[in-house]
N, C-alpha and C. Protein backbone atom coordinates (compact mmCIF):
# COMPACT_ATOMS: atom_id res chain seq x y z
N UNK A 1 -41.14 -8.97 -22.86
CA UNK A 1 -40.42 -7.90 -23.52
C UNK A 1 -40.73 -6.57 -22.81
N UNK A 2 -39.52 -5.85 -22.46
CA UNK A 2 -40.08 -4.73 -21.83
C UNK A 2 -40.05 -3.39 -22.77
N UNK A 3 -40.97 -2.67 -22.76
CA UNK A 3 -41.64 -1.49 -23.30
C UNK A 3 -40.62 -0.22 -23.50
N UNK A 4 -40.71 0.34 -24.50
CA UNK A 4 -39.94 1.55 -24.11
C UNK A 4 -39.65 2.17 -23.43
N UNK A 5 -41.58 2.83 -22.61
CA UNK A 5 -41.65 3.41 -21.56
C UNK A 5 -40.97 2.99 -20.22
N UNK A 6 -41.26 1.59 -19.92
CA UNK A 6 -40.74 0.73 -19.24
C UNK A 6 -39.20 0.75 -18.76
N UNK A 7 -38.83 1.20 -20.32
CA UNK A 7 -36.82 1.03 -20.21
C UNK A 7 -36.90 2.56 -19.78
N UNK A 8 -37.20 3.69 -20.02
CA UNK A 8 -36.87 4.78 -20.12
C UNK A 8 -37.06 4.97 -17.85
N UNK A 9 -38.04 4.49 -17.93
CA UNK A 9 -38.58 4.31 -16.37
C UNK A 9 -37.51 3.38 -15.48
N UNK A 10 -37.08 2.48 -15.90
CA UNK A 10 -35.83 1.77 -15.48
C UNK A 10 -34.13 2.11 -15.63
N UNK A 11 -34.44 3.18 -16.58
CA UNK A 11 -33.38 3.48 -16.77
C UNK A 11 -33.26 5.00 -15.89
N UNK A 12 -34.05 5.58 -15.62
CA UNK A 12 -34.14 6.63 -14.21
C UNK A 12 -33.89 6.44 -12.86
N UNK A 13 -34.51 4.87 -12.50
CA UNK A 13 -34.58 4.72 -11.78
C UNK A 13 -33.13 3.91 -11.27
N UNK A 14 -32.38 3.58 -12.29
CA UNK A 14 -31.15 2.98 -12.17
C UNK A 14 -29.92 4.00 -12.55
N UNK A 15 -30.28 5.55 -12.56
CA UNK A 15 -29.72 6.18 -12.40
C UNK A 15 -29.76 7.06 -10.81
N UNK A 16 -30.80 7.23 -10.61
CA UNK A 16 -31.14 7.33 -9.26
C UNK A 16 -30.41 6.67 -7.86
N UNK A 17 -30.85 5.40 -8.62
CA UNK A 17 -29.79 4.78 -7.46
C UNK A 17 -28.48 5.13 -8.00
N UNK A 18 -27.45 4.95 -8.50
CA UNK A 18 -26.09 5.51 -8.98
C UNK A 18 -25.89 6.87 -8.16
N UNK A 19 -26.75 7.46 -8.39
CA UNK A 19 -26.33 9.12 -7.59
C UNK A 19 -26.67 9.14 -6.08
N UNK A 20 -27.96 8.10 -5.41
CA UNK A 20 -28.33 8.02 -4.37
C UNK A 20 -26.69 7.10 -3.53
N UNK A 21 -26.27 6.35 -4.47
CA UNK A 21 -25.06 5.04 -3.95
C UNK A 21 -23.99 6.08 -3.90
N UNK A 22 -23.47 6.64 -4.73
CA UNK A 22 -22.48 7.68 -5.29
C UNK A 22 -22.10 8.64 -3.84
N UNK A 23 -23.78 9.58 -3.60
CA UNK A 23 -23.33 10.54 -2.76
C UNK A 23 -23.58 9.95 -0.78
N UNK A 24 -23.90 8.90 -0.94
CA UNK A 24 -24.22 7.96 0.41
C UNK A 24 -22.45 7.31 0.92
N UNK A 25 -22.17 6.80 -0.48
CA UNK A 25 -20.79 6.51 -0.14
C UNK A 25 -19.66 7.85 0.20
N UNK A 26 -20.06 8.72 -0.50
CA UNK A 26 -19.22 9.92 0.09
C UNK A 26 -19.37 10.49 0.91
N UNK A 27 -20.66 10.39 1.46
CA UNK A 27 -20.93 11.58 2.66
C UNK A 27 -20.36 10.09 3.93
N UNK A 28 -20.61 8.54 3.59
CA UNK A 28 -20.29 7.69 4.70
C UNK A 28 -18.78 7.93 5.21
N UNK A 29 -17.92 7.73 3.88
CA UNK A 29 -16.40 7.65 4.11
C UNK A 29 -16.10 9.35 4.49
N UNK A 30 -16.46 10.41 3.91
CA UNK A 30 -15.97 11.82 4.54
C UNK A 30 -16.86 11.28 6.35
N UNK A 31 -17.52 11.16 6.62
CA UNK A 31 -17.69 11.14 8.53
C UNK A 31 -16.41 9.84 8.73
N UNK A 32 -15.80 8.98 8.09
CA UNK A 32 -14.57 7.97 8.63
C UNK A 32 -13.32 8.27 8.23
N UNK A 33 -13.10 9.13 7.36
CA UNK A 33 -11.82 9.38 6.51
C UNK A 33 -10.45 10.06 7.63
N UNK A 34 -11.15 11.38 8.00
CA UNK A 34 -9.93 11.89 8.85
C UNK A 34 -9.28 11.16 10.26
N UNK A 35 -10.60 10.26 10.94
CA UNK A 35 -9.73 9.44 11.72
C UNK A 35 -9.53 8.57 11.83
N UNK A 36 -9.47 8.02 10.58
CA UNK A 36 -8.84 7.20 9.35
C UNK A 36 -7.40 7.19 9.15
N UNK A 37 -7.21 8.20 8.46
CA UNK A 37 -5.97 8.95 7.86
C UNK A 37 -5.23 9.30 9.12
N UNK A 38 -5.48 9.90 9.90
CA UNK A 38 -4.74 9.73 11.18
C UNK A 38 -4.00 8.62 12.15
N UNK A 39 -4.69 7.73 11.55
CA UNK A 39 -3.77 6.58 11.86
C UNK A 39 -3.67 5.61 11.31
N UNK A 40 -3.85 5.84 9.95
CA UNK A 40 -3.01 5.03 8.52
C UNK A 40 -3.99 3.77 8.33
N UNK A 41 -5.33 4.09 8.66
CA UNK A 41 -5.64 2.81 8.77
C UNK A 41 -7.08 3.38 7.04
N UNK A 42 -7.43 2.09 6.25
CA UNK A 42 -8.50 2.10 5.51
C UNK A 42 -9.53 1.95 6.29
N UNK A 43 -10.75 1.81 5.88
CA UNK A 43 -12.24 1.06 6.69
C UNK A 43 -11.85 0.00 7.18
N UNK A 44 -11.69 -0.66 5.67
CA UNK A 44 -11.87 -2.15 5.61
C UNK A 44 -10.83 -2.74 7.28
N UNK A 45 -9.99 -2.13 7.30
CA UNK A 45 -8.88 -2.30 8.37
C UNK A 45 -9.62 -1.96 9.92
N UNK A 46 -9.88 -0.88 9.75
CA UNK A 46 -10.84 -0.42 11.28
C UNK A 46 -12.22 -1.42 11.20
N UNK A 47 -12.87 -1.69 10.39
CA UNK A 47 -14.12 -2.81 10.66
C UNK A 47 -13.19 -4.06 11.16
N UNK A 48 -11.93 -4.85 10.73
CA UNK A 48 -11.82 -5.65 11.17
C UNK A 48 -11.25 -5.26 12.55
N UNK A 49 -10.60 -4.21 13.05
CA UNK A 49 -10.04 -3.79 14.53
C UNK A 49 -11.43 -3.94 15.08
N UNK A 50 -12.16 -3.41 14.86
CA UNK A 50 -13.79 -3.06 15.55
C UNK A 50 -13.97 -4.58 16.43
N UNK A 51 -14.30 -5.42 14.80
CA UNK A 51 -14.38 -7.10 15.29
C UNK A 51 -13.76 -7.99 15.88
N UNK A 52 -12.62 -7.33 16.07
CA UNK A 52 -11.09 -7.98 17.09
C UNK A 52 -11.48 -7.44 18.60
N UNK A 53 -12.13 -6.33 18.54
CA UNK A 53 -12.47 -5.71 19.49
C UNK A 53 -13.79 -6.05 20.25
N UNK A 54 -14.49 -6.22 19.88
CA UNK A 54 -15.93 -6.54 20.35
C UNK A 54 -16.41 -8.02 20.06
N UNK A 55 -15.50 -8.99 19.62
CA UNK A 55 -15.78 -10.62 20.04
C UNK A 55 -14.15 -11.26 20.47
N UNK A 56 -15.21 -12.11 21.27
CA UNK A 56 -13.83 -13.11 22.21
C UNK A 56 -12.90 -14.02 21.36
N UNK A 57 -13.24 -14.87 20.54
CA UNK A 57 -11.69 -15.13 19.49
C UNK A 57 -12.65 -15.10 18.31
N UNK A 58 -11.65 -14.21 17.66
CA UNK A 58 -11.62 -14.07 15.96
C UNK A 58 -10.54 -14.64 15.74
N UNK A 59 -11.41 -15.07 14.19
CA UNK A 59 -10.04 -16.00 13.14
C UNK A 59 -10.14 -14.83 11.91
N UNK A 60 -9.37 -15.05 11.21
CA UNK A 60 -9.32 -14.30 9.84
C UNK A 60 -10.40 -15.11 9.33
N UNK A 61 -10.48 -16.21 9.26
CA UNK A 61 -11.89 -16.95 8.32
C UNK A 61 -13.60 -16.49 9.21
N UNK A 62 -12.80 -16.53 10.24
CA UNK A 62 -14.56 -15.78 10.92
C UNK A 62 -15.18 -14.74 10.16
N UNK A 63 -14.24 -13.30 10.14
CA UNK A 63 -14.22 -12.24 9.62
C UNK A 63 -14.26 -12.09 8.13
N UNK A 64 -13.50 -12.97 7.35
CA UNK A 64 -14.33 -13.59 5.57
C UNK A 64 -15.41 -13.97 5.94
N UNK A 65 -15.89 -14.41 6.10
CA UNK A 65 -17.52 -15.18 6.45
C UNK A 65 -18.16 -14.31 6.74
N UNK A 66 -18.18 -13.75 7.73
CA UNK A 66 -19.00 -12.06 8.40
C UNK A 66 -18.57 -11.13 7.25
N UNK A 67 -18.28 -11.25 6.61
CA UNK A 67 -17.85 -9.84 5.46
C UNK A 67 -18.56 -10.16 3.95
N UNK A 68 -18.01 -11.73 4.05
CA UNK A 68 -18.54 -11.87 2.24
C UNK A 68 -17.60 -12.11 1.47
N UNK A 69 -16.31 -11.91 2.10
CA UNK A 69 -15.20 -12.05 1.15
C UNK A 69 -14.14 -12.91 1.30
N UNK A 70 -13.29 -13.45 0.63
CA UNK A 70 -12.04 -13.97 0.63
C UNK A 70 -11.31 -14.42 1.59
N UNK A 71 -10.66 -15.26 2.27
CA UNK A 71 -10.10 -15.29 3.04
C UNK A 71 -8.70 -14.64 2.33
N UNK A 72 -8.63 -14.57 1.63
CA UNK A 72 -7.27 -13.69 0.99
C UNK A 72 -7.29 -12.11 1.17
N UNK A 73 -8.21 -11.81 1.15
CA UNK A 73 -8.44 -10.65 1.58
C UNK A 73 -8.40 -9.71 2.24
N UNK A 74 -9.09 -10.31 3.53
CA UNK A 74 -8.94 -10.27 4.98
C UNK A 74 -7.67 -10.29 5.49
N UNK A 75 -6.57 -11.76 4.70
CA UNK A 75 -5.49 -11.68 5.11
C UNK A 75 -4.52 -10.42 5.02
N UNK A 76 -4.76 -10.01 3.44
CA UNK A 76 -4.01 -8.53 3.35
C UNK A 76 -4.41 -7.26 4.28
N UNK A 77 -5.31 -7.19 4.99
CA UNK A 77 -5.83 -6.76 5.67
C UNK A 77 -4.82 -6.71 6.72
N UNK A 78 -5.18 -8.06 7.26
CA UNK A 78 -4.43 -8.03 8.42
C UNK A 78 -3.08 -8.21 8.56
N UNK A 79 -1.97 -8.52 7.53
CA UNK A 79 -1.08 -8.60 7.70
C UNK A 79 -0.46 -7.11 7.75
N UNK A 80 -1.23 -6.23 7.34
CA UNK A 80 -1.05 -4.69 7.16
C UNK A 80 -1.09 -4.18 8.77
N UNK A 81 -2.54 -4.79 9.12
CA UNK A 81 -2.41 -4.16 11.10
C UNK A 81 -1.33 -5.13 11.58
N UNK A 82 -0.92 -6.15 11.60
CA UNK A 82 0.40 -7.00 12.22
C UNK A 82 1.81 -5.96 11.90
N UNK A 83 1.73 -5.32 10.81
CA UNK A 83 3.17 -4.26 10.78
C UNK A 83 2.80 -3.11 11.04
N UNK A 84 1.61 -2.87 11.26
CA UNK A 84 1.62 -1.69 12.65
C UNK A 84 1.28 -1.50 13.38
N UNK A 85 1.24 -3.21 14.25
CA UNK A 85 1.54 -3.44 15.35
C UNK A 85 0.22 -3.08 16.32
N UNK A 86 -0.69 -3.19 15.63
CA UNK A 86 -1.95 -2.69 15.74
C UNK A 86 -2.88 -4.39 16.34
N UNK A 87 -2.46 -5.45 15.80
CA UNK A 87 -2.73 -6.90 16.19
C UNK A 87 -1.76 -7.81 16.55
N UNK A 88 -2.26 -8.82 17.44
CA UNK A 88 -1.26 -9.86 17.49
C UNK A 88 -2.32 -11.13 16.81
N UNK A 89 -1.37 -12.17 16.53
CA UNK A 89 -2.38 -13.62 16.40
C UNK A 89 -1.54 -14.72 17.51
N UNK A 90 -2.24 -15.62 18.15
CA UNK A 90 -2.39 -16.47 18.90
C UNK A 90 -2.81 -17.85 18.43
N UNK A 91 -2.13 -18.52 18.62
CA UNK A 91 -2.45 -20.06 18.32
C UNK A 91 -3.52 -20.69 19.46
N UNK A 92 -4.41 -21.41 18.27
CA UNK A 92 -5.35 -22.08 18.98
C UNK A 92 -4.87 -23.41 20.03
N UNK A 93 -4.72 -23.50 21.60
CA UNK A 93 -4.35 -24.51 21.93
C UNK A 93 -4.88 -26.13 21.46
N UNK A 94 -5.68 -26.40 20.94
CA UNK A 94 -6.20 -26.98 20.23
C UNK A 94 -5.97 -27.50 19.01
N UNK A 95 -5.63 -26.50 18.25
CA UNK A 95 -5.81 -26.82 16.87
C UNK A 95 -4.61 -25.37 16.04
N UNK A 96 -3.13 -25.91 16.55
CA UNK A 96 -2.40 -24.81 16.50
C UNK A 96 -2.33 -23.72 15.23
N UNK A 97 -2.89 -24.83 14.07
CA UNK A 97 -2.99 -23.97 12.69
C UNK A 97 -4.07 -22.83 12.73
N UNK A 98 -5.13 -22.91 13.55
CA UNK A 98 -5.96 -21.86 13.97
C UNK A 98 -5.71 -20.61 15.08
N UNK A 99 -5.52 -19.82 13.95
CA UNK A 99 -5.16 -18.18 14.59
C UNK A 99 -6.09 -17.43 15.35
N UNK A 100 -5.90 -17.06 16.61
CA UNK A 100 -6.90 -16.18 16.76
C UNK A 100 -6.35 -14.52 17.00
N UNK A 101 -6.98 -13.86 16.77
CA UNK A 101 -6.38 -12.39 16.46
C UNK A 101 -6.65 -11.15 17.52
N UNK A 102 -6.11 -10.65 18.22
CA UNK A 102 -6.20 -9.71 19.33
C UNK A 102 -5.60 -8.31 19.38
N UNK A 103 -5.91 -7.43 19.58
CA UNK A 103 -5.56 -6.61 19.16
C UNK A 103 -4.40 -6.13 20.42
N UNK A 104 -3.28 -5.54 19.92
CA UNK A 104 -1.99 -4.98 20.97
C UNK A 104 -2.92 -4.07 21.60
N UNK A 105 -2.02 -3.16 22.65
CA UNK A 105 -2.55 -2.26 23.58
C UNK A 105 -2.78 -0.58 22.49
N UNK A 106 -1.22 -1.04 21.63
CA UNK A 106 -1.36 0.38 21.00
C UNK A 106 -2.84 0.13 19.61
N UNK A 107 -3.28 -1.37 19.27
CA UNK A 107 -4.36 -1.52 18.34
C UNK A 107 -6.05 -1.17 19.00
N UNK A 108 -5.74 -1.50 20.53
CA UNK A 108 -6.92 -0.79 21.39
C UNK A 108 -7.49 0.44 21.09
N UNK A 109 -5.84 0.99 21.61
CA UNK A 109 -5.80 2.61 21.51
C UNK A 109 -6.81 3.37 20.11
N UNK A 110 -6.35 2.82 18.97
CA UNK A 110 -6.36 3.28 17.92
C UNK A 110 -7.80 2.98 17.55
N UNK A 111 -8.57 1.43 18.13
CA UNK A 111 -9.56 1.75 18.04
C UNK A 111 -10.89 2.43 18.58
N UNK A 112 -9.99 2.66 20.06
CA UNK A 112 -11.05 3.89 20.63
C UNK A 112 -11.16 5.04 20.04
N UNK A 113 -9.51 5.63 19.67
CA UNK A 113 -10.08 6.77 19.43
C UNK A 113 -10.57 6.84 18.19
N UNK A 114 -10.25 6.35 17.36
CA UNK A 114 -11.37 5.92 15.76
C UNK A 114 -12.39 5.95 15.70
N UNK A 115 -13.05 5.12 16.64
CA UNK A 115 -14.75 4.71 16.92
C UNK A 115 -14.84 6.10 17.60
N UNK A 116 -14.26 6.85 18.74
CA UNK A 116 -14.98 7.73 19.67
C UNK A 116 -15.02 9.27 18.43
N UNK A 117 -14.27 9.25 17.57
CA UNK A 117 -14.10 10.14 16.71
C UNK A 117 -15.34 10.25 15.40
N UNK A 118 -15.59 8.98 14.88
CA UNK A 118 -16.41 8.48 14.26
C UNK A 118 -18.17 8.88 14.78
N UNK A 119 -18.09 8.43 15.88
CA UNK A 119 -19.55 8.46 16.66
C UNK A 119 -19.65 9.86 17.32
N UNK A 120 -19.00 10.74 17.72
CA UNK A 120 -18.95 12.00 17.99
C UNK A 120 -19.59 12.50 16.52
N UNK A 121 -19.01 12.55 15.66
CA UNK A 121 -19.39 12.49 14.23
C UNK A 121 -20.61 12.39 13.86
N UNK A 122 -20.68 10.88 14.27
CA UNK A 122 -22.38 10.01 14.00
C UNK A 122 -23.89 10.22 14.82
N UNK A 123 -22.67 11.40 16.03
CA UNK A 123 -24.05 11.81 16.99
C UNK A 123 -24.71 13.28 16.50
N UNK A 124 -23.98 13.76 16.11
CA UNK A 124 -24.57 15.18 15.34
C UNK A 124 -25.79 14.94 14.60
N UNK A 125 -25.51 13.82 13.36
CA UNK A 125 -26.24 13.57 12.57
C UNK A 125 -27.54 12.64 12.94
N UNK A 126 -27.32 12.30 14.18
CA UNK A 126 -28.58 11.56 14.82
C UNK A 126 -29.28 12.79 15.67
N UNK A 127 -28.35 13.89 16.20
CA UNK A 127 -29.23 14.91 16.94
C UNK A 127 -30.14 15.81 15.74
N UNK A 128 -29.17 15.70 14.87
CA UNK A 128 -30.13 16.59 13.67
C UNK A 128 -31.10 16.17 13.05
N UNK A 129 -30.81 15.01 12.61
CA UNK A 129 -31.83 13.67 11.73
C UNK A 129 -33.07 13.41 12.58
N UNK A 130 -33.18 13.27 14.11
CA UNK A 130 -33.70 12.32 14.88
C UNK A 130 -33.26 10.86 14.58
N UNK A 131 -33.36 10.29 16.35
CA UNK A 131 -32.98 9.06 16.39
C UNK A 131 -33.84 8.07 15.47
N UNK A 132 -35.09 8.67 15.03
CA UNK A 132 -36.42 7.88 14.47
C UNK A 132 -35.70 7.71 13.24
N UNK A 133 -36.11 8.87 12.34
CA UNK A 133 -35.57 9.20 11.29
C UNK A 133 -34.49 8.25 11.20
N UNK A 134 -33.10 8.09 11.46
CA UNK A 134 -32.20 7.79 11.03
C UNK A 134 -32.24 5.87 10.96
N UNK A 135 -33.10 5.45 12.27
CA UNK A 135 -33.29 4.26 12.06
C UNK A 135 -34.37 3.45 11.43
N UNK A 136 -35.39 4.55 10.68
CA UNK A 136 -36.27 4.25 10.18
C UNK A 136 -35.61 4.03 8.66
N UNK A 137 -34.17 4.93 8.40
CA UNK A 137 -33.53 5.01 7.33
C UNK A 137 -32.83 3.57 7.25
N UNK A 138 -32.10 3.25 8.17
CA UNK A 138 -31.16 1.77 8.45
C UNK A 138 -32.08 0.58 8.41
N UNK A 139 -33.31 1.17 8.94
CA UNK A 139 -34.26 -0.63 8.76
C UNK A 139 -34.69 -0.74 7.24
N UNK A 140 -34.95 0.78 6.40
CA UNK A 140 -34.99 0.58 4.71
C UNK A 140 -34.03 -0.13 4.11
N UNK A 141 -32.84 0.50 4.53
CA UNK A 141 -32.01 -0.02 3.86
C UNK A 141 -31.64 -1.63 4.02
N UNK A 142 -31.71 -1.78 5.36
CA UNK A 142 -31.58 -3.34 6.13
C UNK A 142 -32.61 -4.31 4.87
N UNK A 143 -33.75 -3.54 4.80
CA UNK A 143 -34.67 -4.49 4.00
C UNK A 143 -34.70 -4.30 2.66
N UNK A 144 -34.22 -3.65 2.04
CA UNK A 144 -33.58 -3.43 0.91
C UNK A 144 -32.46 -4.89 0.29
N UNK A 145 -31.36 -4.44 1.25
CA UNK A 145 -30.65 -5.14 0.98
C UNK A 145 -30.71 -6.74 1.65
N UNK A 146 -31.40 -6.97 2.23
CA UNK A 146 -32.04 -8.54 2.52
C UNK A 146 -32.88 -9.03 1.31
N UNK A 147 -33.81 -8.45 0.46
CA UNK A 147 -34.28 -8.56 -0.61
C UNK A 147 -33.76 -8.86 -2.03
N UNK A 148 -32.77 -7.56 -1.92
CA UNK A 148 -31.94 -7.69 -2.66
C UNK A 148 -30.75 -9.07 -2.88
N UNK A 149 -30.61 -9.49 -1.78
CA UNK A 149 -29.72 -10.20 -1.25
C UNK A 149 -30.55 -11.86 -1.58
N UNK A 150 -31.60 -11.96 -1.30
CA UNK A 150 -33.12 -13.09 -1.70
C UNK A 150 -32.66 -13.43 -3.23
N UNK A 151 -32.64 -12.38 -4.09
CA UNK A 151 -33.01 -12.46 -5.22
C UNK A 151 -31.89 -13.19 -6.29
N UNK A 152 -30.72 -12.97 -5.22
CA UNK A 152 -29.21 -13.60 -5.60
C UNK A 152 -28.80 -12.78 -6.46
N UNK A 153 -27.14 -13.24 -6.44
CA UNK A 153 -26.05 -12.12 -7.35
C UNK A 153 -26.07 -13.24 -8.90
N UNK A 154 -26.80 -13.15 -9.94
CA UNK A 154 -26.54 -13.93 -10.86
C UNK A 154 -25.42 -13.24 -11.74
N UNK A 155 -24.47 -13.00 -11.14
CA UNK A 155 -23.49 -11.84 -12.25
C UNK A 155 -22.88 -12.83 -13.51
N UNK A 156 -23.29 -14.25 -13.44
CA UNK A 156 -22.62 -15.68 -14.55
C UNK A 156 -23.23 -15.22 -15.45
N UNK A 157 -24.61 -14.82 -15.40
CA UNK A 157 -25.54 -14.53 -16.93
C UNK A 157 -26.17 -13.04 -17.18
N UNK A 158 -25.20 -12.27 -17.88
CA UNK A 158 -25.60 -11.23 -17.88
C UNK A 158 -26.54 -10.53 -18.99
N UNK A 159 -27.18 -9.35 -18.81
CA UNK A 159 -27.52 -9.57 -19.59
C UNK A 159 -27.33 -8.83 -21.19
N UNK A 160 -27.40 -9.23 -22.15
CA UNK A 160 -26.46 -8.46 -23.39
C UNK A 160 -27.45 -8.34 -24.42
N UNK A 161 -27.65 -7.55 -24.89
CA UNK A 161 -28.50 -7.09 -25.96
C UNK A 161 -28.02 -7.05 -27.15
């Protein structure tokens, strides 16, 4: 049974995080938003250009798997960069029902200048932060959320008072 004190202490500390998650997610998406919005694209859309970009064949199920989510998901995703022409998909010679996904010349484009816009961005805050600092911040969090991640998502049994 946990203690008053206990709840009152848990309940700070689970507000804490809320405002720590809250203003982390805003300050992440304001450094991705404007060259973002510049070329119509969400995150979720530029992380998968990124991964079209930097491995030799992607499937849409690769990219569910590397993400965590849905293959339905992903698909809306990508059927969104396919109408703007931002990806192509390719049949597996092999195994023709298997897509692999590449990005057009103009989906290149869009992700250089995204990423080069982004990291121009991301270098300020590493010249200001220090390089230490900032990756001493990413290995917390890295182990944070590996822990977190240990402990499993039991969201079936919640809990209700």
């Amino acid at each position: 049974m946990v203690s008053v004190m206990e709840n009152v202490e848990l309940s700070k500390l689970l507000n804490k995080y809320f405002e720590a998650y809250q203003n982390t997610t805003k300050i992440m998406m304001d450094l991705v938003a404007w060259p973002l919005s510049q070329n119509k694209l969400s995150f979720e859309q530029f992380l998968i250009l990124r991964r079209i970009a930097t491995t030799e064949q992607v499937t849409l199920n690769d990219i569910a798997v590397q993400r965590q989510v849905t293959r339905s998901a992903i698909s809306r995703q990508v059927k969104a960069l396919l109408t703007q022409h931002y990806v192509f998909q390719v049949p597996d010679p092999q195994d023709r029902r298997r897509l692999y996904l590449h990005l057009t010349e103009r989906g290149q484009q869009v992700e250089v200048l995204v990423n080069q816009a982004i990291t121009k961005h991301f270098d300020r805050w590493v010249n200001q932060l220090g390089a230490d600092n900032v990756g001493q911040v990413f290995k917390m969090m890295d182990g944070f959320s590996q822990q977190v991640t240990s402990i499993g998502d039991d969201r079936s049994h919640p809990v209700a008072h």
